[in-house]
Protein backbone atom coordinates (compact mmCIF):
# COMPACT_ATOMS: atom_id res chain seq x y z
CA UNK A 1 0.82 10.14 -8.94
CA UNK A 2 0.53 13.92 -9.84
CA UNK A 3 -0.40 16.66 -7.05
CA UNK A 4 -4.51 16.75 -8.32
CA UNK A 5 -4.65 12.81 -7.80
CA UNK A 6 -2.21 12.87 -4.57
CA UNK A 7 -4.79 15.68 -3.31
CA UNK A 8 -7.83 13.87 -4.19
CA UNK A 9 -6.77 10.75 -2.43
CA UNK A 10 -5.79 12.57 0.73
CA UNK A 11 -9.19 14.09 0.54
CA UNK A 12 -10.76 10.35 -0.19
CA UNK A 13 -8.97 9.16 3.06
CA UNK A 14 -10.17 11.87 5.00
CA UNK A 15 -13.53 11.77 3.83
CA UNK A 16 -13.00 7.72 4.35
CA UNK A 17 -11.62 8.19 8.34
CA UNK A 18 -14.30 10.90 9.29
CA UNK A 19 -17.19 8.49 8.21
CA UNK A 20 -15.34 5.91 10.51
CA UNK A 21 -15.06 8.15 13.30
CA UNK A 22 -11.06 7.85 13.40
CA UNK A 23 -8.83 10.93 12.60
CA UNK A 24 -6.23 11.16 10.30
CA UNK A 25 -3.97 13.13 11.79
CA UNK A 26 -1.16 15.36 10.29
CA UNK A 27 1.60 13.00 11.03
CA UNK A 28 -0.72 9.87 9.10
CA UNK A 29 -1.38 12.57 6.61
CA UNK A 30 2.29 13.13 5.51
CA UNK A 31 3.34 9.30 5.74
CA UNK A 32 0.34 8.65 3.80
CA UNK A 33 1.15 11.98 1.23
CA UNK A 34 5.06 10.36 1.00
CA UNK A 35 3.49 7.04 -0.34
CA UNK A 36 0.95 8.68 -2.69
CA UNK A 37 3.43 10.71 -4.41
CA UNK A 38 6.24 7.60 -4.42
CA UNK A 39 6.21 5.74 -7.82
CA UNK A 40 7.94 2.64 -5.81
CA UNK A 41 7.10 0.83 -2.63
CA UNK A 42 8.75 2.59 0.32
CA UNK A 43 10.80 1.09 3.59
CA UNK A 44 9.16 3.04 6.64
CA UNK A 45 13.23 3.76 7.30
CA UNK A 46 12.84 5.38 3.79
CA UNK A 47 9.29 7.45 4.94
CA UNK A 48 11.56 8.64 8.10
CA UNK A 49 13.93 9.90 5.49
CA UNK A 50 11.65 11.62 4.09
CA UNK A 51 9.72 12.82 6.42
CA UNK A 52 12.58 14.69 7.35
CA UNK A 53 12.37 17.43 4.96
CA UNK A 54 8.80 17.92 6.59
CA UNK A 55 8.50 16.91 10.01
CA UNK A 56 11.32 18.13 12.79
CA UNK A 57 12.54 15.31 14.52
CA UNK A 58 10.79 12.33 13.07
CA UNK A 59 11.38 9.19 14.72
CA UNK A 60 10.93 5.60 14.31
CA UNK A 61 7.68 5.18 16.21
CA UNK A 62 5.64 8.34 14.98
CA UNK A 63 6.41 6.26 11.48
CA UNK A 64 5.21 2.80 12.61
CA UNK A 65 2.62 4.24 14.71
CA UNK A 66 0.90 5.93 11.61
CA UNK A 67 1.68 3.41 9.08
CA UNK A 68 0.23 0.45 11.57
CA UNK A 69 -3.11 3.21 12.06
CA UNK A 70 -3.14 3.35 7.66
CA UNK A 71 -3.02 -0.27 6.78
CA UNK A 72 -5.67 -0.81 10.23
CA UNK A 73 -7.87 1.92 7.83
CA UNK A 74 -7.29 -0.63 4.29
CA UNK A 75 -5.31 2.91 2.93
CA UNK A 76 -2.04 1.56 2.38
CA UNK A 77 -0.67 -2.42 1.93
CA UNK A 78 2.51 -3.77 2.96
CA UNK A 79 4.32 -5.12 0.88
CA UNK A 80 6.09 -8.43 2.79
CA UNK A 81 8.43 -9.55 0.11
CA UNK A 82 9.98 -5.96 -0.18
CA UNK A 83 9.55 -5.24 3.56
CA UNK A 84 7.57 -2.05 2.26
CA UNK A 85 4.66 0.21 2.01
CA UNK A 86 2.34 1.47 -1.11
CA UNK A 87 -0.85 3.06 -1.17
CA UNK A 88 -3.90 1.74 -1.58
CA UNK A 89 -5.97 2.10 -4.77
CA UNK A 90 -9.29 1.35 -3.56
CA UNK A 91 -9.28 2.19 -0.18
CA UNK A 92 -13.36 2.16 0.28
CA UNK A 93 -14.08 -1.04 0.48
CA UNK A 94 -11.99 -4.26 2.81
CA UNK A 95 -10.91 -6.26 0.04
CA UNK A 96 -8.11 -8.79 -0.94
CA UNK A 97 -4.92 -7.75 -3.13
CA UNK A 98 -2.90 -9.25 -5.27
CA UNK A 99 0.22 -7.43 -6.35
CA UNK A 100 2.15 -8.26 -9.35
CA UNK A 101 6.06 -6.90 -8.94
CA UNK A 102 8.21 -6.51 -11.33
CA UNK A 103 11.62 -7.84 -10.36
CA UNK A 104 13.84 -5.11 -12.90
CA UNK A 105 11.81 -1.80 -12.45
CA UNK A 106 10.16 -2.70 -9.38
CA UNK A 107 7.28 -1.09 -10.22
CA UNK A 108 3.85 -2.35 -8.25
CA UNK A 109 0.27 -2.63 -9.67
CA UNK A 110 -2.57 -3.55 -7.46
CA UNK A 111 -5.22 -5.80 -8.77
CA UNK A 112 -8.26 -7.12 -6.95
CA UNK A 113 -9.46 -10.34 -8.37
CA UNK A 114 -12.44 -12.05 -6.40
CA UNK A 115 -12.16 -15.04 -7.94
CA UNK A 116 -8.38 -15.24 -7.03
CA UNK A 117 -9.29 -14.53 -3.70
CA UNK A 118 -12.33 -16.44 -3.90
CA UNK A 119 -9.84 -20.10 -4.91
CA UNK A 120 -7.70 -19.44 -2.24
CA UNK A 121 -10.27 -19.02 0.62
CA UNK A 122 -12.07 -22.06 -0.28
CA UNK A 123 -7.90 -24.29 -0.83
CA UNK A 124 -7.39 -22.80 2.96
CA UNK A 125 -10.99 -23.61 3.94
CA UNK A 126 -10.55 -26.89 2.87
CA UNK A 127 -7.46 -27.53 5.42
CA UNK A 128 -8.77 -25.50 7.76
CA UNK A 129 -6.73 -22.65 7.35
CA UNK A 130 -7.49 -19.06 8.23
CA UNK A 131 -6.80 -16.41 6.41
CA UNK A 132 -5.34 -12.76 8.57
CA UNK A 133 -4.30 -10.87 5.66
CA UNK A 134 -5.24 -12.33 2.49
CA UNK A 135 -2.28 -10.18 0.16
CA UNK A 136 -0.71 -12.48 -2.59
CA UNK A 137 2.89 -10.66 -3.90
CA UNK A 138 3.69 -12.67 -7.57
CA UNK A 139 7.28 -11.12 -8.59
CA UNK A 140 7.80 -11.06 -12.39
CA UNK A 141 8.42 -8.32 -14.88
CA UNK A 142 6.10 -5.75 -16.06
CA UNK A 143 5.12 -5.61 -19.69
CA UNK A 144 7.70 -2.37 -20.67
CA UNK A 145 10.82 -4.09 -18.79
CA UNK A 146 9.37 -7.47 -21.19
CA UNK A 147 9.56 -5.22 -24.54
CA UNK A 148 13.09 -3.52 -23.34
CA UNK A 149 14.07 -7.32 -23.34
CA UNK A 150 12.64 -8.27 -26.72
CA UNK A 151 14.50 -5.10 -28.65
């Protein structure tokens, strides 16, 4: 993401946090900054790293603390298959993701398909099951690590 969309997010999420009457504090501000400006899902041992350059003395728990305050806020997802973070692209509104992965790039795309979500509410309805965080992760390959192949 380039600086004018990185800013414009932070300034969404802002916006976003003061209408909830929660504050997003510097410290939430720079994890959240680190995983705007990322092209790849991040390890919150990875944000620590980083946040080195910007934060003195950055430890474990200031990083869990504000990533577990972002994903409470729908800002960022985590990412269970790759034990990482990414931003969120429609942070507005509660919704359910589906990320598609690409195994030889790793890059991430977010979609948000009701009617995916929709099928798999009513399959876990249907047994009774109920849904905490309704994230699906499908690993495959992106369309330009497909054409690299095909050359």
């Amino acid at each position: 993401m380039n600086s004018t969309l990185v800013n414009r997010a932070l300034k969404h999420a802002e916006a976003l946090c003061r209408r909830r009457g929660v504050r997003l504090t510097e410290q939430r501000k720079i994890v959240l900054r680190l995983l705007c400006v990322s092209d790849k899902p991040i390890s919150a041992y990875e944000l620590l790293d980083r946040m080195r350059g910007v934060v003195k003395n950055p430890a474990p728990p200031t990083v869990y603390r504000a990533l577990d305050f972002l994903l409470e806020q729908g800002l960022v997802h985590k990412l269970e298959s790759l034990h990482a973070y990414v931003g969120c692209t429609h942070p507005d509104h509660p919704h359910a993701s589906q990320f598609l992965i690409c195994d030889d790039c790793g890059e991430v795309t977010e979609v948000e398909d009701a009617g995916l979500a929709k099928s798999l509410k009513t399959a876990g309805k249907a047994i009774g099951f109920r849904t905490k965080r309704p994230i699906v992760e499908v690993l495959g390959t992106c369309a330009q690590c497909n054409a690299k192949r095909d050359e």
